[in-house]
Protein backbone atom coordinates (compact mmCIF):
# COMPACT_ATOMS: atom_id res chain seq x y z
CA UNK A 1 -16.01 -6.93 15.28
CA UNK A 2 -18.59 -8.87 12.83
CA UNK A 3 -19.45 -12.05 13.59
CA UNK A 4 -17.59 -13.36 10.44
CA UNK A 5 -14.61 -11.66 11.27
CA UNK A 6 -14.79 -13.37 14.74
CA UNK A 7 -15.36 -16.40 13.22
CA UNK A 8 -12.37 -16.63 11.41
CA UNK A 9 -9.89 -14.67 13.09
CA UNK A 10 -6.47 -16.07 13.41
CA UNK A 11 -6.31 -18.27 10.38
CA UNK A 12 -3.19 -18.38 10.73
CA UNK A 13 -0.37 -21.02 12.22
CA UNK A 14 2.66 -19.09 10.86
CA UNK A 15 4.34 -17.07 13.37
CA UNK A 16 2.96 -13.73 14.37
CA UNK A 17 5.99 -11.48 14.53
CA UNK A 18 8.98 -10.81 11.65
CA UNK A 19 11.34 -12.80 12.20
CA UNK A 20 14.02 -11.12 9.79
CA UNK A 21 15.13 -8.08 8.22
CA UNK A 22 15.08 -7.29 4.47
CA UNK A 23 17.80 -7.65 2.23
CA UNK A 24 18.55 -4.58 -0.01
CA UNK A 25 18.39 -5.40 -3.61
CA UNK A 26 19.49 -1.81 -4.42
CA UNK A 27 23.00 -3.40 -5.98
CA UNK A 28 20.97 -5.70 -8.39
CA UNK A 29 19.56 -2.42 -10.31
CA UNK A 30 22.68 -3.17 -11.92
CA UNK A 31 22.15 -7.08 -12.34
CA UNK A 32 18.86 -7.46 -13.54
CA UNK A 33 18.68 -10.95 -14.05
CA UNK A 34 19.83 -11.41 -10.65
CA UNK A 35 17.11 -8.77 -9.68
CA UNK A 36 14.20 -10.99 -10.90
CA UNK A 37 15.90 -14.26 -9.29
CA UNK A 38 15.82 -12.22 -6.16
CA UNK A 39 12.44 -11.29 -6.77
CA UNK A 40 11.33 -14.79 -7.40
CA UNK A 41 13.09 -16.28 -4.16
CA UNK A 42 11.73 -13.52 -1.85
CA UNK A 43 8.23 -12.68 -3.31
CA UNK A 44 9.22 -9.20 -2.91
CA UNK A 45 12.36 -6.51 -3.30
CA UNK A 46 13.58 -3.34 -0.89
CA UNK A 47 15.77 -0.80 -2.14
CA UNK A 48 17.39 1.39 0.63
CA UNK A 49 16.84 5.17 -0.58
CA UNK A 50 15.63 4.74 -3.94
CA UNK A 51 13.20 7.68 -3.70
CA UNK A 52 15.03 11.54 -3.40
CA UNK A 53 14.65 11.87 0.33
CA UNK A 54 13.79 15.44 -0.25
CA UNK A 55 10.59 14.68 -2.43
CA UNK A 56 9.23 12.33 0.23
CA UNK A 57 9.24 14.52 2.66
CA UNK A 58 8.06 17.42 0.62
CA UNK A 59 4.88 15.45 -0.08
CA UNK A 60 4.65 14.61 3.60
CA UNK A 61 4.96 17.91 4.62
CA UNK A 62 1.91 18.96 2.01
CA UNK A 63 -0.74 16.17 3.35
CA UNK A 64 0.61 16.74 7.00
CA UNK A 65 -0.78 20.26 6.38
CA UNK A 66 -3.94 19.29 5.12
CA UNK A 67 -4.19 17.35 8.45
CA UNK A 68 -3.35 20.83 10.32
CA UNK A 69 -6.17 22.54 8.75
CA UNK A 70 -8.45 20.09 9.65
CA UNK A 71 -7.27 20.05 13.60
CA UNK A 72 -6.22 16.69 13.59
CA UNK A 73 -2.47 17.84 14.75
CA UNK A 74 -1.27 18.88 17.46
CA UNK A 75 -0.12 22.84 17.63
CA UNK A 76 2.25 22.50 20.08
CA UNK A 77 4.48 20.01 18.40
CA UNK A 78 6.47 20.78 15.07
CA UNK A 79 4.30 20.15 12.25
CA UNK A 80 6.59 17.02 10.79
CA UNK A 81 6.28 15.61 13.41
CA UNK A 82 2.66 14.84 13.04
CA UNK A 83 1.71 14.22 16.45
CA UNK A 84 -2.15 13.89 16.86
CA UNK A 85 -4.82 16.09 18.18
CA UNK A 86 -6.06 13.21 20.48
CA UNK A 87 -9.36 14.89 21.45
CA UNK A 88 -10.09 15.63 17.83
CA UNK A 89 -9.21 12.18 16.71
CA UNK A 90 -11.53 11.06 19.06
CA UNK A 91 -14.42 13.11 17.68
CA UNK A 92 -13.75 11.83 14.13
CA UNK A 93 -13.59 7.91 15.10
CA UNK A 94 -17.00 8.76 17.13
CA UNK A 95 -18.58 9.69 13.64
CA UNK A 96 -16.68 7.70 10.79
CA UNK A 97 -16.84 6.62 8.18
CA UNK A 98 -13.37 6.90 7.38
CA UNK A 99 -11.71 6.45 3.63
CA UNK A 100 -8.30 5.07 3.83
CA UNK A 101 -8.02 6.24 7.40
CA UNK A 102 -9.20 9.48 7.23
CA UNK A 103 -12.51 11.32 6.24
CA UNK A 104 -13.40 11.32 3.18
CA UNK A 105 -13.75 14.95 1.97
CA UNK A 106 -10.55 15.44 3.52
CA UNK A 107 -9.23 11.91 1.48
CA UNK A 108 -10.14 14.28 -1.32
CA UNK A 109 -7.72 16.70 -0.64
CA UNK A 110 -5.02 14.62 -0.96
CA UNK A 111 -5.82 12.38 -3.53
CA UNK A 112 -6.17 16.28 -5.76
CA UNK A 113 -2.49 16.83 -4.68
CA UNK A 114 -0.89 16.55 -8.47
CA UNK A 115 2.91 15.68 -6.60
CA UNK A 116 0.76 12.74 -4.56
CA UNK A 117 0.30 11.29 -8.62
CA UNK A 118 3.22 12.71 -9.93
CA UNK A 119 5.98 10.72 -7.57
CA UNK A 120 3.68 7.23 -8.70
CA UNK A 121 5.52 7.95 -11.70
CA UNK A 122 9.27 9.07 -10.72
CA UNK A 123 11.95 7.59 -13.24
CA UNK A 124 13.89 5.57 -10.24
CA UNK A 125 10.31 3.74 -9.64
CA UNK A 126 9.34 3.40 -13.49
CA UNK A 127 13.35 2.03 -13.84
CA UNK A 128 12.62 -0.80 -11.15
CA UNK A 129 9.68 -1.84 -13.29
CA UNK A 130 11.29 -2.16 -16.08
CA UNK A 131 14.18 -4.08 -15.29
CA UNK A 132 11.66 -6.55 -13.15
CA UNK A 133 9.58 -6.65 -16.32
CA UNK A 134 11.34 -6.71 -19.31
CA UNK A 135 9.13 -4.50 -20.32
CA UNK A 136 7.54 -0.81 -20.29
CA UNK A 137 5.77 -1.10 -16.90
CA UNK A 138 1.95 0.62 -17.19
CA UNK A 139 1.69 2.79 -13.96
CA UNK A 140 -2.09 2.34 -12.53
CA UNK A 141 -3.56 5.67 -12.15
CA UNK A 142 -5.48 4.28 -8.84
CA UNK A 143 -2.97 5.50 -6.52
CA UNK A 144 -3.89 5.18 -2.94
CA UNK A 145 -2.59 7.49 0.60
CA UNK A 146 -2.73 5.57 3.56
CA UNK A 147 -3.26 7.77 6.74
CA UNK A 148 -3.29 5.56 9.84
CA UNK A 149 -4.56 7.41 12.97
CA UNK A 150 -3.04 7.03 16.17
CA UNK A 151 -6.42 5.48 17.83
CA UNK A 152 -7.74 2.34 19.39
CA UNK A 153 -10.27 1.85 17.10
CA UNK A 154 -7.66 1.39 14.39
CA UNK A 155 -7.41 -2.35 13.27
CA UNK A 156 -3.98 -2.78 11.65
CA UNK A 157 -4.60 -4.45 7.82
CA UNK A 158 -4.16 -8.29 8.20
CA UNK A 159 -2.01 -10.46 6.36
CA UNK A 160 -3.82 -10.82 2.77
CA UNK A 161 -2.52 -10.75 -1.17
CA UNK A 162 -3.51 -7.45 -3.17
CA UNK A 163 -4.72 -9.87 -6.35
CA UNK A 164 -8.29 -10.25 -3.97
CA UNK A 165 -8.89 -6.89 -4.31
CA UNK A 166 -7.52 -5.73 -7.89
CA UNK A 167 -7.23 -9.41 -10.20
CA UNK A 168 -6.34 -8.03 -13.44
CA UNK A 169 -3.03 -9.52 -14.44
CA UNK A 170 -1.54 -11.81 -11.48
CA UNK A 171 1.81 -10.02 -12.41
CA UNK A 172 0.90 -6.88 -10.49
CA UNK A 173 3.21 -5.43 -8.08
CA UNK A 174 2.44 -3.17 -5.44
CA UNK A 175 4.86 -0.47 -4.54
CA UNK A 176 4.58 0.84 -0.75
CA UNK A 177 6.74 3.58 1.19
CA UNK A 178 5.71 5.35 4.11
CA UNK A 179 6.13 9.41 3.88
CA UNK A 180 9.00 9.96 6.20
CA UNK A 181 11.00 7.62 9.01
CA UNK A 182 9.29 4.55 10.14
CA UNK A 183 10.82 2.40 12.26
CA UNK A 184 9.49 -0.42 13.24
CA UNK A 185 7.80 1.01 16.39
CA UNK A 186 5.59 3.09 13.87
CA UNK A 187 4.29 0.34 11.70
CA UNK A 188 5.07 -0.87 8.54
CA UNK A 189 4.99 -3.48 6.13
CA UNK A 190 5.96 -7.14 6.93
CA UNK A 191 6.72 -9.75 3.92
CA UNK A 192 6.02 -13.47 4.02
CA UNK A 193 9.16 -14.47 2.39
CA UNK A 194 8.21 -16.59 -1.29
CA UNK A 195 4.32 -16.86 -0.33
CA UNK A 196 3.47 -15.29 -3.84
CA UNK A 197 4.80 -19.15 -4.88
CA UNK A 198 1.99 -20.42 -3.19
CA UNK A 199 -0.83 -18.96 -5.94
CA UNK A 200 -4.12 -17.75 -4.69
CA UNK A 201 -5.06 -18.59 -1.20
CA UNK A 202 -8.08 -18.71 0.49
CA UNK A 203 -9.41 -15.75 2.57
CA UNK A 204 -12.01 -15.02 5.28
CA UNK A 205 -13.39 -11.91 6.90
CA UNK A 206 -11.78 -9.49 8.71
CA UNK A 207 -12.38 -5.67 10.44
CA UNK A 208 -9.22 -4.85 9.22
CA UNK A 209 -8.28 -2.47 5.54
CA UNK A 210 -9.60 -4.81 2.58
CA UNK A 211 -12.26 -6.89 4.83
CA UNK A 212 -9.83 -10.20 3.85
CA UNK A 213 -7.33 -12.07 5.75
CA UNK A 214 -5.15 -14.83 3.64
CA UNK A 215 -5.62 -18.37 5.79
CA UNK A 216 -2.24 -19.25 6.44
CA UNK A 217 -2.27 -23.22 7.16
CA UNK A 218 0.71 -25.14 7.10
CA UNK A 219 3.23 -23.03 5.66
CA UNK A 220 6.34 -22.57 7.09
CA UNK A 221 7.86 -19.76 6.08
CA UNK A 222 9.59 -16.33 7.68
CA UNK A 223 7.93 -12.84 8.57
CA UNK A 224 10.11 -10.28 7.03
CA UNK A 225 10.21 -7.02 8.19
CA UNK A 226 12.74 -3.44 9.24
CA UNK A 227 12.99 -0.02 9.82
CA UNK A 228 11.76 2.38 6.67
CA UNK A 229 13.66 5.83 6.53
CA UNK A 230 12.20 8.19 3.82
CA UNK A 231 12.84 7.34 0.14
CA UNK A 232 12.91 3.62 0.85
CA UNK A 233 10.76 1.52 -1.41
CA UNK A 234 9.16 -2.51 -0.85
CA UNK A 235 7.51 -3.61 -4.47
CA UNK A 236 5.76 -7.24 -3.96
CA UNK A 237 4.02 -9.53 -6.49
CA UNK A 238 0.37 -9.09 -5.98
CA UNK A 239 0.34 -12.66 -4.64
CA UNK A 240 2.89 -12.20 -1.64
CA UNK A 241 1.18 -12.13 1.56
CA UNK A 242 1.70 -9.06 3.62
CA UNK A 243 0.63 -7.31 6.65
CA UNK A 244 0.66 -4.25 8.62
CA UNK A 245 2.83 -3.71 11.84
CA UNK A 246 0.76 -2.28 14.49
CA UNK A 247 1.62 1.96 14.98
CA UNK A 248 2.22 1.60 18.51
CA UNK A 249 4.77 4.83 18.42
CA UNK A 250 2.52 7.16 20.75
CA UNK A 251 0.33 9.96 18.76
CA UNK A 252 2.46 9.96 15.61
CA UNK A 253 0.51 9.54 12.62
CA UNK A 254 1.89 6.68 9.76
CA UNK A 255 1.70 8.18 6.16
CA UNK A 256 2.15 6.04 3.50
CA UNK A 257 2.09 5.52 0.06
CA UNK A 258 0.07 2.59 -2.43
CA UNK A 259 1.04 2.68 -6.53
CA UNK A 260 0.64 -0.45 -8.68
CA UNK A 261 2.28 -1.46 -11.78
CA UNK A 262 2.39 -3.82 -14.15
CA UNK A 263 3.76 -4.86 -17.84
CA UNK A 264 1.65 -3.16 -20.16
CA UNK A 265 0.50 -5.27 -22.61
CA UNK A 266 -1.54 -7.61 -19.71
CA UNK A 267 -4.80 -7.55 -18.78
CA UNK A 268 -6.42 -4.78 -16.44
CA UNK A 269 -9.37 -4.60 -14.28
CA UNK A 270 -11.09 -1.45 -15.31
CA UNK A 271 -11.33 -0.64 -11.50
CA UNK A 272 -7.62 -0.11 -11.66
CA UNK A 273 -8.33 2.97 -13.90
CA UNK A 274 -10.79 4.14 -11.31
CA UNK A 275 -9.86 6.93 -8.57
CA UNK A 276 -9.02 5.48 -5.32
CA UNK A 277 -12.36 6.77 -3.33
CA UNK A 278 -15.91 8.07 -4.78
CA UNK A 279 -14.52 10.76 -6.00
CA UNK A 280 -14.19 11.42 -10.30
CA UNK A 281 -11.05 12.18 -12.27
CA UNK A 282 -12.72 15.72 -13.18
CA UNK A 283 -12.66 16.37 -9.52
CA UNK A 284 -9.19 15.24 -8.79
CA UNK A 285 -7.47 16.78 -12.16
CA UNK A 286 -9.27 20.38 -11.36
CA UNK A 287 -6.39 22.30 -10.33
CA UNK A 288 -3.30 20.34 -11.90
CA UNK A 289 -0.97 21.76 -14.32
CA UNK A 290 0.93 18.80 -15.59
CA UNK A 291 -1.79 17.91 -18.45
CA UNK A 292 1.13 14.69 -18.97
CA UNK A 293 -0.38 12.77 -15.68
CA UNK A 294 -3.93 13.17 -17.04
CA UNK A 295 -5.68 10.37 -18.34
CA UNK A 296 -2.55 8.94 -19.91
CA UNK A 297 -4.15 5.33 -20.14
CA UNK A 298 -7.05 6.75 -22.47
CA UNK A 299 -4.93 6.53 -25.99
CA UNK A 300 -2.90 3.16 -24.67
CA UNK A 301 -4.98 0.05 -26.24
CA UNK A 302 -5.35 -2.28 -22.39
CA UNK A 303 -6.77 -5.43 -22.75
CA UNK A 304 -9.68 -5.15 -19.62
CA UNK A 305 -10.33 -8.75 -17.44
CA UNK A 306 -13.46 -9.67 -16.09
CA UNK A 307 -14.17 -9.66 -12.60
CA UNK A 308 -14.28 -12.81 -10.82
CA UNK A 309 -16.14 -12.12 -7.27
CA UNK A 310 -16.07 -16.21 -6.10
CA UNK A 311 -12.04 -15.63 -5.67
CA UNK A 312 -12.52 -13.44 -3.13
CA UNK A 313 -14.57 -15.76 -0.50
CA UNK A 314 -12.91 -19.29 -0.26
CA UNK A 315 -12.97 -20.54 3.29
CA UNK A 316 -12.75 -24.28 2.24
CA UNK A 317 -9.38 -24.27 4.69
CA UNK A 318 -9.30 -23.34 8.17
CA UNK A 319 -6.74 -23.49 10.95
């Protein structure tokens, strides 16, 4: 741990652990005035199967491969089950770095799957957007995998707000859903219910994904949290504080899934349109077929922000 990061750590005098379970907005995709009330009150929505089961897992299933190849499974357990090669996970937290939890020419591999891009897009997903909206939502091509190893040295992400790390338009909303069953034992996402109310908050270091965690002084407000079964979706504003749940379900592997949107006609960091790793969009796009999930921002006419780095290191308020 850094010294900063040991400096700061717990910033926080909200309780630790969820207190709640999320409510299912699934019947407002009907109501969509009531769906952005909702989304107002709670800072973020969850909608109980939205996804096709059967496409979740089918993705799963082609990144749970990749991790076959590599050794970093288990043989002698059923391959959806994605029970870790302990002794190989080992080796690869002896030698980092890691990208997103993983190495990252092997990051590579999955950020070139074309159904990994292809399901940021799905027409339940882009439907959601545009009933929160109002408006077409713009899909960010920088979609992101998250691969969290079964290992000690694995430092769940700390509560924080996405804005820190992408700015742009504050009316971003991150879409997360973890490739197959998680319950709670596995690690997920937690919500702090109507945080994204309280605007930008300060942040100080941390080991954890993102290097930030929100300070959390003074507020009291409620930890949501459940179980995630495939095809379920949590969207949040990109001010809502969240957090990830420990994986403390044996040698599974958590697989999960990062896609921002937001209304089209507001500004855009240009990192946004950036792929998710050092990698380049020639590299990723080499083998794909679908020419329609190629560079579709290039002919849209986005209005690009400037980067503001003070944002991201206010530590005027600690706990």
């Amino acid at each position: 741990m850094t010294t900063e990061s040991r400096q700061y750590a717990n910033v926080s005098d909200n309780p630790s652990e969820p207190t709640k379970g999320f409510t299912d907005a699934t019947p407002l995709l009907h109501d969509p005035a009531g769906l952005r009330k909702q989304a107002e009150q709670d800072s973020y929505l969850w909608f109980k199967g939205l996804l096709p089961r059967e496409q979740v897992l089918e993705l799963r299933h082609s990144i749970l491969q990749l991790l076959r190849d590599r050794q970093m499974l288990d043989p002698s357990y059923p391959l959806e089950q994605g029970i870790a090669n302990t002794e190989e996970i080992d080796r690869l937290a002896a030698e980092g770095p890691f990208w997103a939890g993983i190495p990252q020419d092997l990051y590579l591999q999955i950020q070139k799957l074309e159904a990994f891009h292809r399901i940021a897009r799905a027409p339940e997903l882009l439907h959601v957007y545009r009933l929160l909206f109002g408006t077409e939502p713009f899909p960010h091509p920088r979609n992101i995998c998250r691969v969290v190893m079964p290992h000690p040295t694995t430092v769940p992400t700390p509560p924080h707000q996405d804005f820190l790390h992408i700015q742009g338009s504050e009316n971003t909303w991150t879409c997360w859903f973890p490739l197959g069953d998680c319950p709670k034992e596995t690690g997920g996402l937690a919500m702090l219910e109507g945080s994204h109310k309280l605007g930008l908050l300060n942040a100080a270091g941390h080991d954890g994904a993102g290097g930030l965690e929100t300070i959390l002084c003074g507020y009291n407000m409620k930890w949501a949290y459940d179980d995630y079964s495939a095809g379920d979706v949590i969207i949040f504003h990109s001010h809502t504080v969240h957090k990830a749940i420990p994986n403390q379900n044996g040698n599974r592997f958590r697989l999960s899934c990062d896609f921002r949107y937001q209304p089209a006609t507001e500004v855009i960091d240009s990192s946004s349109l950036l792929p998710h790793g050092d990698y380049s969009w020639e590299e990723i796009y080499a083998d794909w077929s679908d020419e329609s999930l190629k560079y579709y921002w290039r002919d849209m006419n986005l209005e690009l922000s400037a980067w503001d780095e003070s944002i991201r290191w206010q530590k005027e308020k600690i706990c």
